[in-house]
C-alpha atoms as a PDB file:
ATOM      1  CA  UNK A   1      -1.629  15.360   0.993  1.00  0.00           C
ATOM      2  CA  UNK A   2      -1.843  12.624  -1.795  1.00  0.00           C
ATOM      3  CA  UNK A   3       0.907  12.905  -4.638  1.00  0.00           C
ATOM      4  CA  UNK A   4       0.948  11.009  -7.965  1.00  0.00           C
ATOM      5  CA  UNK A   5       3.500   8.673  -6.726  1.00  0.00           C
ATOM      6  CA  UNK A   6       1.667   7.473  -3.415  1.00  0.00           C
ATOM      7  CA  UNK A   7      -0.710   6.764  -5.804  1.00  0.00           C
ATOM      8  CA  UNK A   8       1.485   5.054  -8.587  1.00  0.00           C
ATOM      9  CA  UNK A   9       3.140   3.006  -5.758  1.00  0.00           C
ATOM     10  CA  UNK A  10       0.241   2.005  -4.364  1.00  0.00           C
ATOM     11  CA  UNK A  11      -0.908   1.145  -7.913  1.00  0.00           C
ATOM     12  CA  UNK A  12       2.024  -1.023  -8.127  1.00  0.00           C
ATOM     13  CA  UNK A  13       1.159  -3.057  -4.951  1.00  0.00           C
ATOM     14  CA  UNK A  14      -1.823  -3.769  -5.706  1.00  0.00           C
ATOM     15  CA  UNK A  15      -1.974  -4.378  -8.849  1.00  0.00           C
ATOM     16  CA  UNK A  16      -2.253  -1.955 -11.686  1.00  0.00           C
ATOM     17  CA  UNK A  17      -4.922  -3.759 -13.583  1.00  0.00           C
ATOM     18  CA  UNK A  18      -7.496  -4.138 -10.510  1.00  0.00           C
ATOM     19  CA  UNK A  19      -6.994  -0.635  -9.530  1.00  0.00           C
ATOM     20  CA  UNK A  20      -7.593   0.784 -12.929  1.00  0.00           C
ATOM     21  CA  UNK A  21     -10.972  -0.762 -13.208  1.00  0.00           C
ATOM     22  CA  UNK A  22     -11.861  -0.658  -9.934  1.00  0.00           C
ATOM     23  CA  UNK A  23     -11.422   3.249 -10.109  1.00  0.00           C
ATOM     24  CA  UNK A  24     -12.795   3.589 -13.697  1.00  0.00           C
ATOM     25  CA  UNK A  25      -9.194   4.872 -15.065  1.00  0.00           C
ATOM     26  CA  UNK A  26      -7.953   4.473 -18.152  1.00  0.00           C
ATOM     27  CA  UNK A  27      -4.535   2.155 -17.800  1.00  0.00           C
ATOM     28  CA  UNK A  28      -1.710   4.039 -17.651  1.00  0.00           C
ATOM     29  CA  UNK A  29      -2.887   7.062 -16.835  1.00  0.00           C
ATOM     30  CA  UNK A  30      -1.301   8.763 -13.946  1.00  0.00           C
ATOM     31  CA  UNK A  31      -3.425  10.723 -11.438  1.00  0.00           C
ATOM     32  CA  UNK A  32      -2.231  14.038  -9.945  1.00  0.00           C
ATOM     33  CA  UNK A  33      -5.573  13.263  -7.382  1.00  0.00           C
ATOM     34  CA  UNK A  34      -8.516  10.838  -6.906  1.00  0.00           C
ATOM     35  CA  UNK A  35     -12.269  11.809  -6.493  1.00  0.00           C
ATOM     36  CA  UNK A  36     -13.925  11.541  -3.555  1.00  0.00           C
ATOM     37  CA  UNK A  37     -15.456   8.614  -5.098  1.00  0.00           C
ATOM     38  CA  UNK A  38     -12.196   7.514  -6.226  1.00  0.00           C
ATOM     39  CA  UNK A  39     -11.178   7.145  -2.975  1.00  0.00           C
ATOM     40  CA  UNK A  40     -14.092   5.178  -1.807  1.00  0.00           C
ATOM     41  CA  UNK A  41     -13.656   3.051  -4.375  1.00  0.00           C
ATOM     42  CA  UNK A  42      -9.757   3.032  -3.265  1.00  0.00           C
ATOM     43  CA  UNK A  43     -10.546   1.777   0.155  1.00  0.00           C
ATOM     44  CA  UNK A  44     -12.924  -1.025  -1.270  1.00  0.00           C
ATOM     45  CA  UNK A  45     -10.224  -2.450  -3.385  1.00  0.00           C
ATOM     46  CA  UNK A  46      -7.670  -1.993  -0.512  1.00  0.00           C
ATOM     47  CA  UNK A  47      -9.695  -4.166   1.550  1.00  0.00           C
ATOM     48  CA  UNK A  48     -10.130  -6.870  -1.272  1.00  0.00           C
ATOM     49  CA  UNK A  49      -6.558  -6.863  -1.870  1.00  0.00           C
ATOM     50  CA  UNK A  50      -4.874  -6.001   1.252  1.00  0.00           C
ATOM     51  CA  UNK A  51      -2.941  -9.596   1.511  1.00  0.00           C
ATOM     52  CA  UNK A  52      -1.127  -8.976  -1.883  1.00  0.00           C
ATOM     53  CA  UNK A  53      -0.466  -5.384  -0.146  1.00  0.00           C
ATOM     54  CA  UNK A  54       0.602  -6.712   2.784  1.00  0.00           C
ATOM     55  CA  UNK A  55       2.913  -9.314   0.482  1.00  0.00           C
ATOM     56  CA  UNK A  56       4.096  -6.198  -1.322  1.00  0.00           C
ATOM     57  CA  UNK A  57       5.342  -4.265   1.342  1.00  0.00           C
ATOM     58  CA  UNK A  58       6.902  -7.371   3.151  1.00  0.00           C
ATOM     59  CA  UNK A  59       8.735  -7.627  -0.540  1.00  0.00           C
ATOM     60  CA  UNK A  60       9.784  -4.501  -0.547  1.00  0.00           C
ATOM     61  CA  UNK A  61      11.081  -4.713   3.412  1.00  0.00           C
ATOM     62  CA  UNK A  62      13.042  -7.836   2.629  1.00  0.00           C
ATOM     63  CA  UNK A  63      14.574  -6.172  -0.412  1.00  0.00           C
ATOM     64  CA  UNK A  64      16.232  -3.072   1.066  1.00  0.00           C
ATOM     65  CA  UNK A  65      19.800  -2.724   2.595  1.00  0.00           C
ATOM     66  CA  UNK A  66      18.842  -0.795   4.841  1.00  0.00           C
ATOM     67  CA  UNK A  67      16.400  -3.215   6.564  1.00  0.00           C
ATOM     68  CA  UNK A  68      18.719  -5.820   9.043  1.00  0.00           C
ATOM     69  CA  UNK A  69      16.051  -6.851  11.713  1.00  0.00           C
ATOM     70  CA  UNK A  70      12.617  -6.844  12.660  1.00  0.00           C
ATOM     71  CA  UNK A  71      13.229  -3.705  14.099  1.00  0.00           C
ATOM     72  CA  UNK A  72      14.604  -1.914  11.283  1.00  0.00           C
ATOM     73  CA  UNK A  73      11.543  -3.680   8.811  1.00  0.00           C
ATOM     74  CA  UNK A  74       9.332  -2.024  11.343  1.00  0.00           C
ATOM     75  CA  UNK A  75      10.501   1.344  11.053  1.00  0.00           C
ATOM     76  CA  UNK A  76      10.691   0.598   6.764  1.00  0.00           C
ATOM     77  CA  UNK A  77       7.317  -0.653   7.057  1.00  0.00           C
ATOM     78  CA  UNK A  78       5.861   2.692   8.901  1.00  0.00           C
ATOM     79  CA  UNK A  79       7.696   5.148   6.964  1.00  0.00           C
ATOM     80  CA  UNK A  80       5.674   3.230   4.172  1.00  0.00           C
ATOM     81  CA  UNK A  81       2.469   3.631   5.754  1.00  0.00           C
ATOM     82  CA  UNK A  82       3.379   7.148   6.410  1.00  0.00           C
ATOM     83  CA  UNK A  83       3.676   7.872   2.532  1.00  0.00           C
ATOM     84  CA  UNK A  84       1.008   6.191   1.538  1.00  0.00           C
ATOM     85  CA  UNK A  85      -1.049   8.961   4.010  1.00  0.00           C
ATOM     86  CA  UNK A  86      -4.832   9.146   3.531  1.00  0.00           C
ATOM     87  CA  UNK A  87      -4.638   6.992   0.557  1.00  0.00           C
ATOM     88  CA  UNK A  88      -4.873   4.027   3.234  1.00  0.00           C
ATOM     89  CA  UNK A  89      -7.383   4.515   6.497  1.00  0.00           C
ATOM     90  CA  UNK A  90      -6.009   3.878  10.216  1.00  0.00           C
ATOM     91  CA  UNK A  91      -8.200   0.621   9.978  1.00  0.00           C
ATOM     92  CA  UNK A  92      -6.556  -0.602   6.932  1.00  0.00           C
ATOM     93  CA  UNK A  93      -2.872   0.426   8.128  1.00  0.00           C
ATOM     94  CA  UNK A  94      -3.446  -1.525  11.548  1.00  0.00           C
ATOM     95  CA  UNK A  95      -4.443  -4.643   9.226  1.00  0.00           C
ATOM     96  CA  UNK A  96      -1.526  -4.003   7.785  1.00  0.00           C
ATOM     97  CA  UNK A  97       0.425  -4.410  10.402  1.00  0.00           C
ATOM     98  CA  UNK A  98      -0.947  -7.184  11.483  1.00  0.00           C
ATOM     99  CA  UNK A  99       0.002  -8.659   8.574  1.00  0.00           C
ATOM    100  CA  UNK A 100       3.402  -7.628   8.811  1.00  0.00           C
ATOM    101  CA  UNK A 101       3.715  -8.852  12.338  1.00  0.00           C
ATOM    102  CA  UNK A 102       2.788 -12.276  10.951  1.00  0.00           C
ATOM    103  CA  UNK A 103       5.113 -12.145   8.607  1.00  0.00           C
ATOM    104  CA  UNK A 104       7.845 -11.092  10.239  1.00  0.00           C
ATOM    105  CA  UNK A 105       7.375 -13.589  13.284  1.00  0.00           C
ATOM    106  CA  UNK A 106       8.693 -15.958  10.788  1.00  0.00           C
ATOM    107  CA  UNK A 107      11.832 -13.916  10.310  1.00  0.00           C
END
């Protein structure tokens, strides 16, 4: 199930300005649920931003206290993914990781 803040924090990640106009909303507003369309237009915009996502959730991994190894940023970094639910597609989550696993092999 989507909720308002899956999509506000995904928003957030990828920038609020793309994903207003690339899913026609008016800035600012705050979605309870996205169109079917909506959410094809969602998974376009996910794919043309996913490094800043990627760079976003590595942010947000780094940040917490409750992240002290790769192990622990792993487990942060799923229960993100988790959230996020059908907002993000299995293909887009693997790149994700992917991503992450870069990232954190610098760690």
């Amino acid at each position: 199930m989507i909720t308002r803040i899956a999509i506000l924090q995904l928003s957030r990640l990828l920038g609020k300005e793309e994903f207003y106009r690339w899913l026609y909303l008016d800035e600012g507003s705050e979605p309870d649920e996205l169109s079917s369309e909506q959410m094809a237009r969602l998974r376009l915009v996910v794919d043309e931003r996913l490094e800043e996502l990627v760079r976003g959730l590595a942010a947000e991994v780094v940040a917490s206290d409750d992240v002290t190894d790769v192990v622990s940023g792993v487990a942060y970094l799923e229960d993100r993914l988790s959230f996020f639910g059908e907002l993000l597609t299995e293909g887009q989550k693997e790149k994700v990781r992917d991503g992450f696993r870069s990232f954190s092999s610098r760690w």
